[in-house]
Protein backbone atom coordinates (compact mmCIF):
# COMPACT_ATOMS: atom_id res chain seq x y z
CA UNK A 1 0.00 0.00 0.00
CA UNK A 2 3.12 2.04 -0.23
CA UNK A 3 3.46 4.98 -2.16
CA UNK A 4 4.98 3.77 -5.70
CA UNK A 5 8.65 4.73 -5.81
CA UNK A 6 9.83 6.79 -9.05
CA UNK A 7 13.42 6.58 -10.13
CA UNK A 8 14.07 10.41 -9.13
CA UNK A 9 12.44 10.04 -5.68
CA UNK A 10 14.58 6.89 -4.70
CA UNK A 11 17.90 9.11 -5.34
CA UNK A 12 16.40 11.74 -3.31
CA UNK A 13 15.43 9.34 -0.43
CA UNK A 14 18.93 8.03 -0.87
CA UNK A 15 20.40 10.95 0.10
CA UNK A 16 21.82 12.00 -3.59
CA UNK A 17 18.72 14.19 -4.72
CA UNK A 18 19.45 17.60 -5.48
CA UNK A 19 19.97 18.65 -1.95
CA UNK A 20 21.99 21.77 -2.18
CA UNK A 21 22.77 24.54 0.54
CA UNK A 22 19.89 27.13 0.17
CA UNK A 23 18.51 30.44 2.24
CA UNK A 24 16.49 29.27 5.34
CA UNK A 25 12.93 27.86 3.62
CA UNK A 26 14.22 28.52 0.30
CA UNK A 27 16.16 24.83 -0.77
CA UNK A 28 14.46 24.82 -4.21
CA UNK A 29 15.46 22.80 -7.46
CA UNK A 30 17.23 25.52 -10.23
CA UNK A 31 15.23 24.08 -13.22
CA UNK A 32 11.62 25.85 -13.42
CA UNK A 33 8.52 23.18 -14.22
CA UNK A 34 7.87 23.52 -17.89
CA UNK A 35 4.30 22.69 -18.10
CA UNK A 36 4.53 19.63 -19.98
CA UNK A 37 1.61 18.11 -17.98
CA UNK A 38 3.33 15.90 -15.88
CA UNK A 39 1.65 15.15 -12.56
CA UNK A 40 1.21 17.94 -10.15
CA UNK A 41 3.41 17.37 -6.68
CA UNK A 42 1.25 17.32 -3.58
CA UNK A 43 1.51 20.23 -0.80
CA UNK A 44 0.45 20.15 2.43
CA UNK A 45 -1.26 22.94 4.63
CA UNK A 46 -0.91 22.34 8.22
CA UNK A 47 -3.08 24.72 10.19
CA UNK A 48 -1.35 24.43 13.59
CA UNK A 49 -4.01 25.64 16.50
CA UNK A 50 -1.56 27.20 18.71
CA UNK A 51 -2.89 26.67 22.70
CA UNK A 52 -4.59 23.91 21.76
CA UNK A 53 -8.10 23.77 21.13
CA UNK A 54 -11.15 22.02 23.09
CA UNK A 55 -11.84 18.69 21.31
CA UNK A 56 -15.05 18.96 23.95
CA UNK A 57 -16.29 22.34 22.59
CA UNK A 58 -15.49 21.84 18.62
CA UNK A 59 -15.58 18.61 17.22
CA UNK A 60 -16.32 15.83 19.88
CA UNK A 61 -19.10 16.96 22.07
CA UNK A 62 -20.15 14.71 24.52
CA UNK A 63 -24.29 16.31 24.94
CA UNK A 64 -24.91 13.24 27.48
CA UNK A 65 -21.91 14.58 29.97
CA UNK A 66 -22.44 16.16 32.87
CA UNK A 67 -22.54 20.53 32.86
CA UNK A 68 -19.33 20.86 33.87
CA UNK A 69 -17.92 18.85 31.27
CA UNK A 70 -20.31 19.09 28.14
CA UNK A 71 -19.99 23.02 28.15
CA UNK A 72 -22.38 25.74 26.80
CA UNK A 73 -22.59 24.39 23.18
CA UNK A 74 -24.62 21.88 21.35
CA UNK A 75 -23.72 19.54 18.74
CA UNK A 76 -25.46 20.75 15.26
CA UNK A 77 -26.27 18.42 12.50
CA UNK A 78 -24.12 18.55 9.81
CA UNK A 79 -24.39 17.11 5.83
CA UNK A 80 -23.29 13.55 7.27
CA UNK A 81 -25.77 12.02 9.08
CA UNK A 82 -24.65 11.27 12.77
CA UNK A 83 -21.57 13.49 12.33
CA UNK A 84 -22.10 15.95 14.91
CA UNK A 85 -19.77 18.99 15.48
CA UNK A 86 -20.38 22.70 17.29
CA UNK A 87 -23.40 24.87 16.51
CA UNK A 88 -20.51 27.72 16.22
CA UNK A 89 -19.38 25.59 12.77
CA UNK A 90 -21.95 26.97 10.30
CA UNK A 91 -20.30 26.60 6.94
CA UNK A 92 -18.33 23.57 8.09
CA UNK A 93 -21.62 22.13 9.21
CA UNK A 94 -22.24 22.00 5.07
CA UNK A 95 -18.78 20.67 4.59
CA UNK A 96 -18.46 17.39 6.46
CA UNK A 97 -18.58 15.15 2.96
CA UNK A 98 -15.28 17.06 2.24
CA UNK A 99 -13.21 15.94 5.26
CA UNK A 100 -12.09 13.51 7.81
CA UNK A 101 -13.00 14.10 11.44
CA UNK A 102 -10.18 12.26 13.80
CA UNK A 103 -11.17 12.04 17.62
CA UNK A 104 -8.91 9.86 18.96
CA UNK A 105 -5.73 11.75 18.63
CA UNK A 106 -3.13 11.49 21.61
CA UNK A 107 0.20 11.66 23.42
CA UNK A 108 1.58 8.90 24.58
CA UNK A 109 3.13 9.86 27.97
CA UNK A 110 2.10 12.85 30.10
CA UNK A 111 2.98 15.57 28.57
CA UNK A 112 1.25 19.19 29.75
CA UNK A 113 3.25 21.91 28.14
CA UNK A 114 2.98 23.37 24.81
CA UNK A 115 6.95 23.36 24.21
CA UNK A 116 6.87 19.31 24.39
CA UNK A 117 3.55 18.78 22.84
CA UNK A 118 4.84 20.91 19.88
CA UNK A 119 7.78 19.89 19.62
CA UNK A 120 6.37 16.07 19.03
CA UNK A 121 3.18 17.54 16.97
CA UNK A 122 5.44 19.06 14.40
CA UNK A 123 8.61 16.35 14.39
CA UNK A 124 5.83 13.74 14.27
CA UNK A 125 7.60 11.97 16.77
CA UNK A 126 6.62 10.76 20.46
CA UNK A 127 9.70 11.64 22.89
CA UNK A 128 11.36 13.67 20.08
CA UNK A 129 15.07 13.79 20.45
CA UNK A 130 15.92 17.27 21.01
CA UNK A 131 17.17 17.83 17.63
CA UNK A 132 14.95 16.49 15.64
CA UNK A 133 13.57 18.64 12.72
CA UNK A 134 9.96 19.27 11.81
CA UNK A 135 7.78 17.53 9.06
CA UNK A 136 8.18 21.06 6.47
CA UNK A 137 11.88 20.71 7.19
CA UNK A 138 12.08 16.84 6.63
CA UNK A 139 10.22 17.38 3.25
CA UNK A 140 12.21 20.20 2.40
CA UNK A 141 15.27 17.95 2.00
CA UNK A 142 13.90 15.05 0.54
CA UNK A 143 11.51 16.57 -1.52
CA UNK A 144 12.74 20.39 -2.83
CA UNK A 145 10.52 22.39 -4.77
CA UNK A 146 10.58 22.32 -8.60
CA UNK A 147 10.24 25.58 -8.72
CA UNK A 148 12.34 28.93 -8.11
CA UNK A 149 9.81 29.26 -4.41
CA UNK A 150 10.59 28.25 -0.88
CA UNK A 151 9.91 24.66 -0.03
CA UNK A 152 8.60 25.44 3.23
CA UNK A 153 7.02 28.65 4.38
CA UNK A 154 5.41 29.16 8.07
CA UNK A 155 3.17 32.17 8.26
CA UNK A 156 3.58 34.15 11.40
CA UNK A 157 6.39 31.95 13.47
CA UNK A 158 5.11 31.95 17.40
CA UNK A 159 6.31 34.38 19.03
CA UNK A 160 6.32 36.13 22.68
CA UNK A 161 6.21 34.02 25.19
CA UNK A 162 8.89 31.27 24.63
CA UNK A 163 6.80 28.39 26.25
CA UNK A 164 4.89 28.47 22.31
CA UNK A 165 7.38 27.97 20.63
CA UNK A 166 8.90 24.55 19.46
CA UNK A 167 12.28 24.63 19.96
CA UNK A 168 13.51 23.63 15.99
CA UNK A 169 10.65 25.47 14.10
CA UNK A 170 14.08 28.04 13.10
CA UNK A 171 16.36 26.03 13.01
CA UNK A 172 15.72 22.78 10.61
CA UNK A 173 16.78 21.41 13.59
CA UNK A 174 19.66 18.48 13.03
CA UNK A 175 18.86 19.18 9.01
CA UNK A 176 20.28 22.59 9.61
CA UNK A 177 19.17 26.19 8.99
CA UNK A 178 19.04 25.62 4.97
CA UNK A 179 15.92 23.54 5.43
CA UNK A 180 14.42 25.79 8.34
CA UNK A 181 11.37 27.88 6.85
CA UNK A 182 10.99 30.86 5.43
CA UNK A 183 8.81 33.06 8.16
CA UNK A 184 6.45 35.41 6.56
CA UNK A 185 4.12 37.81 8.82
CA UNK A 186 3.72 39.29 12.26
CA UNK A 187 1.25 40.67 13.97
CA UNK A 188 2.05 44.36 12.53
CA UNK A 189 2.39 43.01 9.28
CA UNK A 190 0.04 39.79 7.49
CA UNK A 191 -1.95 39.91 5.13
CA UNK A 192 -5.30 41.32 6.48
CA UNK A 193 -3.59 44.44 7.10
CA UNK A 194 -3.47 47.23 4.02
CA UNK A 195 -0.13 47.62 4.48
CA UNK A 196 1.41 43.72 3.95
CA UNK A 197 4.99 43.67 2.48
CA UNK A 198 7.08 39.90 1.25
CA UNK A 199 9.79 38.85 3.04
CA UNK A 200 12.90 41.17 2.18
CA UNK A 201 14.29 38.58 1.25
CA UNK A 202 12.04 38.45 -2.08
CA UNK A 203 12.42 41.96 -2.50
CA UNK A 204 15.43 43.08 -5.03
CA UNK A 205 17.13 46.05 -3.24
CA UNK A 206 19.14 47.63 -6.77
CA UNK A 207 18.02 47.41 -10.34
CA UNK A 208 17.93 44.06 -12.17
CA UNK A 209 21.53 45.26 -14.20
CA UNK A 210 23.17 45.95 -10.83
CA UNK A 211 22.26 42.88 -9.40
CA UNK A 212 23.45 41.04 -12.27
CA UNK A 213 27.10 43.20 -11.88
CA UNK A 214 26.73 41.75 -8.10
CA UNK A 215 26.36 38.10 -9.49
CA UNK A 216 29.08 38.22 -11.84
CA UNK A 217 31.36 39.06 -9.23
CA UNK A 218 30.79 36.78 -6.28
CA UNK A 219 31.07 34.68 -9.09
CA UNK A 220 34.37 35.56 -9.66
CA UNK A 221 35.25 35.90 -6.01
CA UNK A 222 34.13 32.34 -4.83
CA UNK A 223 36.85 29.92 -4.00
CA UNK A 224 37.08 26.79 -6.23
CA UNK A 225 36.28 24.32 -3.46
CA UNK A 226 33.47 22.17 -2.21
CA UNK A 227 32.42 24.62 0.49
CA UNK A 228 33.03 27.50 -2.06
CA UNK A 229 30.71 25.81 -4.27
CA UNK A 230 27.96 25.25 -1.41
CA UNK A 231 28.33 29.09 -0.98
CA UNK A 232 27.87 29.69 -4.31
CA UNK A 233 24.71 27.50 -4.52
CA UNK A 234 23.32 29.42 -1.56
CA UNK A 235 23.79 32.78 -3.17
CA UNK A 236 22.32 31.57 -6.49
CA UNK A 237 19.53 30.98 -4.66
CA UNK A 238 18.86 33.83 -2.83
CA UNK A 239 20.28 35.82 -5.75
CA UNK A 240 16.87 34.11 -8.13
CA UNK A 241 14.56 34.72 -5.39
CA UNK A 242 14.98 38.39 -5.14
CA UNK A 243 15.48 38.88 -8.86
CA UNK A 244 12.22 36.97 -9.94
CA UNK A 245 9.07 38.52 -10.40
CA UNK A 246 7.28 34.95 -9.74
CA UNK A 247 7.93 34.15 -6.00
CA UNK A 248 6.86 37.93 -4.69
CA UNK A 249 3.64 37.77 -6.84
CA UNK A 250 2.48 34.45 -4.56
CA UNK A 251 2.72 37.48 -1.79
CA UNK A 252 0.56 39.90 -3.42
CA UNK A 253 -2.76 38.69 -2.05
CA UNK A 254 -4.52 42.22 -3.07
CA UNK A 255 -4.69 40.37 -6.50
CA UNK A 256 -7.07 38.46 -5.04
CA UNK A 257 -11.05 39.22 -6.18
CA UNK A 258 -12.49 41.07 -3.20
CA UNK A 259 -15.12 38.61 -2.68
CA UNK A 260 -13.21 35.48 -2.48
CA UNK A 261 -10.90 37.74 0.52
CA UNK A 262 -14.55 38.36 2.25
CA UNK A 263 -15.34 34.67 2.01
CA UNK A 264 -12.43 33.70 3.80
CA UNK A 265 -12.59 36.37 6.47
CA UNK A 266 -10.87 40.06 6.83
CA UNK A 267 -8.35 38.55 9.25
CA UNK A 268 -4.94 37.15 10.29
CA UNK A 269 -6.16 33.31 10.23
CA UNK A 270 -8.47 33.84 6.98
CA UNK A 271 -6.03 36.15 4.99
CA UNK A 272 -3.33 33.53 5.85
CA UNK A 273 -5.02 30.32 4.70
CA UNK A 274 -5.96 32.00 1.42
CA UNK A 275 -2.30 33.58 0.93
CA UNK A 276 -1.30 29.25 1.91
CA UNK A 277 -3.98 28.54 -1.40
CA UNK A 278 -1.40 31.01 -3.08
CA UNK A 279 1.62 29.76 -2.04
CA UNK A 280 0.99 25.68 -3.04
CA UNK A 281 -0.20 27.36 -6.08
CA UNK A 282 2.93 28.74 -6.80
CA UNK A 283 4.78 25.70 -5.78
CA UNK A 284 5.29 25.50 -2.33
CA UNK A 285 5.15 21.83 -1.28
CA UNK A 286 4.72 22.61 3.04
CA UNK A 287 2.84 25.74 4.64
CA UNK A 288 2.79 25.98 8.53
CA UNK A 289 -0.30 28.46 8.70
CA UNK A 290 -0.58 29.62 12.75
CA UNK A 291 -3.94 29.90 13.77
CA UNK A 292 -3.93 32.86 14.87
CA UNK A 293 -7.50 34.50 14.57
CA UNK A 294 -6.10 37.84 15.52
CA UNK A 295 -7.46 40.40 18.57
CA UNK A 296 -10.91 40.45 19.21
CA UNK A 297 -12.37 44.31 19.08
CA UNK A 298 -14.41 43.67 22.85
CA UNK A 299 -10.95 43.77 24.64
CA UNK A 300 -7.87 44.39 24.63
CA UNK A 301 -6.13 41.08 25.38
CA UNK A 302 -4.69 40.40 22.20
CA UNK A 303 -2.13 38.07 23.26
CA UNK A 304 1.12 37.37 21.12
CA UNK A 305 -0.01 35.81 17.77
CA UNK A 306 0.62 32.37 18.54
CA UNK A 307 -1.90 31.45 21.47
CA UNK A 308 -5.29 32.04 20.27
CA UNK A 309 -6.50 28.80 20.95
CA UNK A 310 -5.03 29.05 24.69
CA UNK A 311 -7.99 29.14 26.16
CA UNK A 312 -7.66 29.13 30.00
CA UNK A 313 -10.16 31.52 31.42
CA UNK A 314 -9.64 33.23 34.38
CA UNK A 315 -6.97 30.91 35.55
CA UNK A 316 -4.75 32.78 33.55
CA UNK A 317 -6.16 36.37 33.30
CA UNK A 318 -7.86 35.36 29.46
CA UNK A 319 -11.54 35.83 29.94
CA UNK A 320 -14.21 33.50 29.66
CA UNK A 321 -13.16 30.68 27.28
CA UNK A 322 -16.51 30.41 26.00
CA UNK A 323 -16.94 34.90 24.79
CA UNK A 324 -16.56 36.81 22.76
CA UNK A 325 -13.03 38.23 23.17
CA UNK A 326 -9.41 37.30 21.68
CA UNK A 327 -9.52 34.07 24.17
CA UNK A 328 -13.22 32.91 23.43
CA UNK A 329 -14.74 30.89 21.36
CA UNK A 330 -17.44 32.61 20.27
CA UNK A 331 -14.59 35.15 18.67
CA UNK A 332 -12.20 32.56 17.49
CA UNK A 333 -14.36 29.38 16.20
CA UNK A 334 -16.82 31.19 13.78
CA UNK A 335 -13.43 32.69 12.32
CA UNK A 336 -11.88 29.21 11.71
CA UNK A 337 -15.26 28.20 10.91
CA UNK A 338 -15.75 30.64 7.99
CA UNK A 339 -11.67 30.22 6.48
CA UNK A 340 -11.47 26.47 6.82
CA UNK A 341 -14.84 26.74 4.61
CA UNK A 342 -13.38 28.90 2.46
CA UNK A 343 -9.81 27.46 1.67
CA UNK A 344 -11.95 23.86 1.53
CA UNK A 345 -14.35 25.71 -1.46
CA UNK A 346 -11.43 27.53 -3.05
CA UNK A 347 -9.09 24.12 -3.88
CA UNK A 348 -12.01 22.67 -5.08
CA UNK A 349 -12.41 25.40 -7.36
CA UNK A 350 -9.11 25.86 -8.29
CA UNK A 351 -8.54 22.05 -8.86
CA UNK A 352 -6.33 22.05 -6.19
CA UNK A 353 -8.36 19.86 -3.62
CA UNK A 354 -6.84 16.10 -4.33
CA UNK A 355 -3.34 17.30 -4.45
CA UNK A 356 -3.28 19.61 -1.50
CA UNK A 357 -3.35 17.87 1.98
CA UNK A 358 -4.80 19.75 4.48
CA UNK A 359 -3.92 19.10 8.46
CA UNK A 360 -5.91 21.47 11.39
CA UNK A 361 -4.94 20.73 14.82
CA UNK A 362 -3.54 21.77 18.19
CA UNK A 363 -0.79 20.24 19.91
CA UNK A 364 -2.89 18.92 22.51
CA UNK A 365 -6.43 19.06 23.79
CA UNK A 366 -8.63 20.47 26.93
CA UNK A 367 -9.51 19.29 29.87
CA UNK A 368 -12.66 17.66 30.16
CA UNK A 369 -14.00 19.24 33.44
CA UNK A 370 -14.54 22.77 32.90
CA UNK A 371 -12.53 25.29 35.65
CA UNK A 372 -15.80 27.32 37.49
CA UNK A 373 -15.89 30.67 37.98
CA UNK A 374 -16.77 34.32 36.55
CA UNK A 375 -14.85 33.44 33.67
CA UNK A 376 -14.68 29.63 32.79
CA UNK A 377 -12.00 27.81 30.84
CA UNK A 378 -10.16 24.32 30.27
CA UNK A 379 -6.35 23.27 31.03
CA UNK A 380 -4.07 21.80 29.09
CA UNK A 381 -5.13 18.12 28.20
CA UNK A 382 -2.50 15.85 25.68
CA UNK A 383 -4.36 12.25 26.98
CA UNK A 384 -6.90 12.95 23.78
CA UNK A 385 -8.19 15.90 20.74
CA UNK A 386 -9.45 16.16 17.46
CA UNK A 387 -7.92 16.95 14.38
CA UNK A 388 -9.25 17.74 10.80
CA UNK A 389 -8.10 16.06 7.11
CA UNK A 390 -9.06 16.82 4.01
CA UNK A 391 -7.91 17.04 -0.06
CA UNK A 392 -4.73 15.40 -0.63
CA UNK A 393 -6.57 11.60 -1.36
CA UNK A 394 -8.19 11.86 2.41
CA UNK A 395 -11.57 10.34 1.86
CA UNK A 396 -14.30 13.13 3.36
CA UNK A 397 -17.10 12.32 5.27
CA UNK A 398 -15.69 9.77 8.06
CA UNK A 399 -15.21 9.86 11.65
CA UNK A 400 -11.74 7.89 12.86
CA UNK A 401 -11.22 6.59 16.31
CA UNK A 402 -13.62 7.11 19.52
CA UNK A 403 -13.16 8.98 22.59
CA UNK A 404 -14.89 8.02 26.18
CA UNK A 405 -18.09 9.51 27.09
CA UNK A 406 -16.41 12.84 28.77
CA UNK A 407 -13.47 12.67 26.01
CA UNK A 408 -10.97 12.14 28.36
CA UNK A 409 -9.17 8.76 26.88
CA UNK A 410 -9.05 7.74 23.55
CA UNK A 411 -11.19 4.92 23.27
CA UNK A 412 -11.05 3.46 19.77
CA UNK A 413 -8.16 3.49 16.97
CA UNK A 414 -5.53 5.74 19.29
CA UNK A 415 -3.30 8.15 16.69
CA UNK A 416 0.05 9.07 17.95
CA UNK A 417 2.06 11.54 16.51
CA UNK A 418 4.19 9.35 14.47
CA UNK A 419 0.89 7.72 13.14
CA UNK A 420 -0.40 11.39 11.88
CA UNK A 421 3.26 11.91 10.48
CA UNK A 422 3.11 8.69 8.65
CA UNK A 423 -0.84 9.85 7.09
CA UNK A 424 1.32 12.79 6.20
CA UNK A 425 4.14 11.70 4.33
CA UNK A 426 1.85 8.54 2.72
CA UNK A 427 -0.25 11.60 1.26
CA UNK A 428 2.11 13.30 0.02
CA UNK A 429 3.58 10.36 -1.89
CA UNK A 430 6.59 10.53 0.34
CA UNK A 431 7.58 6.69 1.84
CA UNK A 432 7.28 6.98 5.82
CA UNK A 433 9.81 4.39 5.98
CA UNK A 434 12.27 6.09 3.94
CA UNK A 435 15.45 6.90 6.17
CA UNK A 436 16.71 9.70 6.37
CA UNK A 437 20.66 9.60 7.01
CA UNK A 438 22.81 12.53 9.26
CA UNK A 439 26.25 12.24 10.54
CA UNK A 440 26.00 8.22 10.45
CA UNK A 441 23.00 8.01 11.61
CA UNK A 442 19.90 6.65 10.00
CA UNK A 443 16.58 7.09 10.78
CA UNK A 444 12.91 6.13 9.33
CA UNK A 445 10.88 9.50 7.98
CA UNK A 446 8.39 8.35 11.20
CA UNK A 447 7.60 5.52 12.79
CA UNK A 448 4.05 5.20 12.91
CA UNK A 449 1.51 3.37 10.58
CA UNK A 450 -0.27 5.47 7.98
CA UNK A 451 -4.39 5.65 9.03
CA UNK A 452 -5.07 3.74 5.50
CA UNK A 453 -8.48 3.25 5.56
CA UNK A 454 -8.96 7.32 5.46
CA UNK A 455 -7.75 7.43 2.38
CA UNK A 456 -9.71 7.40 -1.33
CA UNK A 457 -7.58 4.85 -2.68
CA UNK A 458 -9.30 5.94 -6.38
CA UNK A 459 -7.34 9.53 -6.34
C-alpha cells in the first residue's frame, strides 16, 4: 500500500537528490517546471491551532456529559448524518462530505506543556530527540521544490512568550538552517492588514543590471572548493529569489477578487489560509499556517499571535473561554469556521483539492471538566483531541477513532504523533519508511503506521 517509488524520488530518499545549501525555507530545485503536464506534486497545509483547542467544545461533544464537562454548546447536525460537530461551525456544518474528522488523537506519555507537545506535533515523533527537525523541514530535503519558491514557508512563526514555541521550528533542527522555513508575517504586518509587504528577502534592493554586476562578481570571487561551491549554490539561490518577479507575486494577495478575501474572512487566520492557497499554487510543497484569529475588538487582550487557541479563562487572566473576546470561542471558532470553509471551497475550485493535503490541529487538547468561575475555561489536556483532514486523497465524510463519554481517553483506533506523520508523508507520496541519514545516523521518515483506511484509494 506504499506509495509507488519513481526513479528520481529513490535518489532523493537516498540521500543523492538535489539537496543543495539554500537560504532558510528557500532549498528549491534551479530548473523551473515547464508545463509539460506531468503530474502535479502534492503540498500540504498544516493549520497548527496554537494553545490547543477544546476537542469537547469543537468537534467531539459529549451532549450526554455532565454541565461541567459538556460546556455551553450543542452539537449541530451537519451534511453527514450522525456526524455531529459545534453549533458555532456553520459553513463547516455544510462541509463534512469534504473531510475527515479524527477524535482519537493522543500523546503517549504525560505531557502538559505546549513546548513538548509541539515539539512532538510538528517532528511527528513521540519523545522527540531534542534535535529532531519538523515535518516542512524533513520534506524540504527530501523533496525540494521544482520551482524557483521556498519549499517550506510558516506564516507568522510563534512568538512572545517562549513556552509556544517549538524549539527547531528556526532552526531545521539536526537538518540545519538551509531547510528551516521561510517566516512570513507578524502581527504588525500579514496579510489582512493594508499595508502587507514579502519577506525582504524576495524583494530586489538595486536594479535588475546591478544585481546582475553583483552576481558576476561573487562569481568571480568564490573559492574553487566544495564549500566554495555550497556558498555559491546558496547565493544563487537567494540571488533568483529576489530577482524573480514569480515568487513575490504568490505574496501579493490584493490580486485576489475582493469577494473570495470576504469569504475567507478580513483577518490574520483567513487572509493567511488564502495567501497558503497562493503559495501551493505557486509551488510551495509545506505551509505551517498559525492559527492565529487575531485580537478580538471587545478587549484588549490580544495576546502574542501564537496562542489564540489558549484558552484558560480566568486561571490565567484570558476571559471567559466560551466569549466573545481574543480568548473565546465565540470570537475565534466562527473565524476558523468561515476560512477552513473557504480554503476547503477555493481548492475545489481551483482544482487544487486532491493534491493539497490539508492538516488542522492543536498540539494537545482540553480538559474535560470545565474550571468554574466568573470566567470559565479548560487546562491543558494531551491524553486525547481532534484533528481535521481533508484534499490530498483523504476520503471526506468519516469519523476515525472514539473517545470516552467525557473525552478524556481515547477509546477506539488511538493516533500518535508518528501515526499522523506517517498519514502525512503517505499523502504526500513521500515513503514513511524512507530513512533519512545525518552524521551516520539513519533514521525512518516516522515511525508510525499510515491511518489507511482514510484514504480514497481511487485519487
Amino acid at each position: 500500500m506504499n506509495a509507488q517509488l519513481t526513479r528520481r524520488r529513490l535518489l532523493q530518499l537516498g540521500g543523492v537528490g538535489a539537496l543543495a545549501a539554500g537560504l532558510p525555507g528557500t532549498v528549491a530545485a534551479s530548473v523551473p517546471v515547464s508545463g509539460s503536464g506531468k503530474p502535479r506534486e502534492k503540498s500540504c497545509i498544516f493549520v497548527l491551532l496554537c494553545g490547543g483547542p477544546s476537542h469537547v467544545d469543537t468537534w467531539d461533544l459529549k451532549p450526554d456529559a455532565p454541565a461541567e464537562i459538556r460546556g455551553p454548546y450543542k452539537p449541530a447536525a451537519t451534511k453527514v448524518p450522525g456526524m455531529r460537530i459545534s453549533e458555532l461551525h456553520t459553513q463547516l456544518a455544510k462541509m463534512t462530505d469534504q473531510f475527515c474528522l479524527i477524535r482519537s488523537m493522543t500523546h503517549p506519555g504525560n505531557i502538559s506543556n505546549h513546548f513538548d507537545a509541539m515539539h512532538n506535533c510538528l517532528s511527528g515523533q513521540s519523545d522527540a530527540p531534542a534535535d529532531s527537525p519538523y515535518m516542512g523541514s524533513v520534506l524540504a530535503k527530501i523533496r525540494p521544490s521544482e520551482r524557483t519558491i521556498a519549499s517550506y514557508v510558516w506564516l507568522i512563526k510563534c512568538i512572545g512568550d517562549p513556552v509556544f514555541c517549538a524549539p527547531n521550528i528556526g532552526t531545521g533542527g539536526s537538518l540545519g538552517a538551509p531547510y528551516a522555513p521561510l517566516f512570513v508575517g507578524t502581527a504588525e504586518n500579514n496579510p489582512s492588514l493594508p499595508n502587507f509587504k514579502a519577506p525582504d528577502s524576495l524583494l530586489a534592493t538595486d536594479p535588475p543590471e546591478r544585481m546582475n554586476g553583483r552576481w558576476d562578481l561573487l562569481d568571480r570571487l568564490n573559492p574553487h572548493t566544495s564549500e566554495g561551491r555550497d556558498w555559491q549554490e546558496l547565493q544563487r539561490r537567494g540571488f533568483e529569489m529576489s530577482n524573480s518577479d514569480g515568487p513575490r507575486r504568490a505574496f501579493e494577495v490584493y490580486r485576489e477578487d475582493p469577494k473570495v478575501r470576504d469569504r475567507y474572512g478580513r483577518n490574520p487566520l483567513g487572509q493567511n489560509l488564502l495567501l497558503a492557497r497562493r503559495l501551493v499554487e505557486a509551488g510551495v510543497g509545506f505551509v505551517t499556517v498559525n492559527g492565529w484569529t487575531g485580537r478580538s475588538p471587545t478587549d484588549k487582550l490580544g495576546g502574542p499571535p501564537s496562542s489564540s487557541w489558549d484558552m484558560h479563562g480566568s486561571n490565567m487572566g484570558m476571559g471567559n473561554a466560551f466569549g466573545d473576546g481574543s480568548y473565546g470561542m465565540g470570537f475565534c471558532l466562527p473565524r476558523l469556521d468561515q476560512a477552513l470553509a473557504a480554503l476547503f471551497q477555493d481548492l475545489k475550485d481551483r482544482g487544487l483539492f486532491d493534491s493539497t493535503l490539508v492538516v488542522v490541529t492543536g498540539e494537545f487538547g482540553r480538559t474535560p471538566r470545565i474550571i468554574p468561575g466568573e470566567n470559565p475555561g479548560r487546562q491543558h489536556w494531551p491524553h486525547c483531541y481532534s484533528a481535521i483532514l481533508a484534499g490530498g486523497g483523504i476520503k471526506g465524510g468519516i469519523v476515525y477513532g472514539e473517545s470516552d463519554k467525557t473525552a478524556s481517553y481515547v477509546k477506539d483506533r488511538p493516533v500518535r504523533p508518528q501515526d499522523l506523520s506517517a498519514t502525512i508523508y503517505h499523502a504526500l507520496g513521500v515513503p514513511f519508511e524512507a530513512r533519512l541519514s545525518k552524521q551516520g545516523l539513519s533514521k525512518p521518515l516516522s515511525t508510525g503506521t499510515p491511518l489507511y483506511d482514510i484514504f480514497d484509494h481511487r485519487i
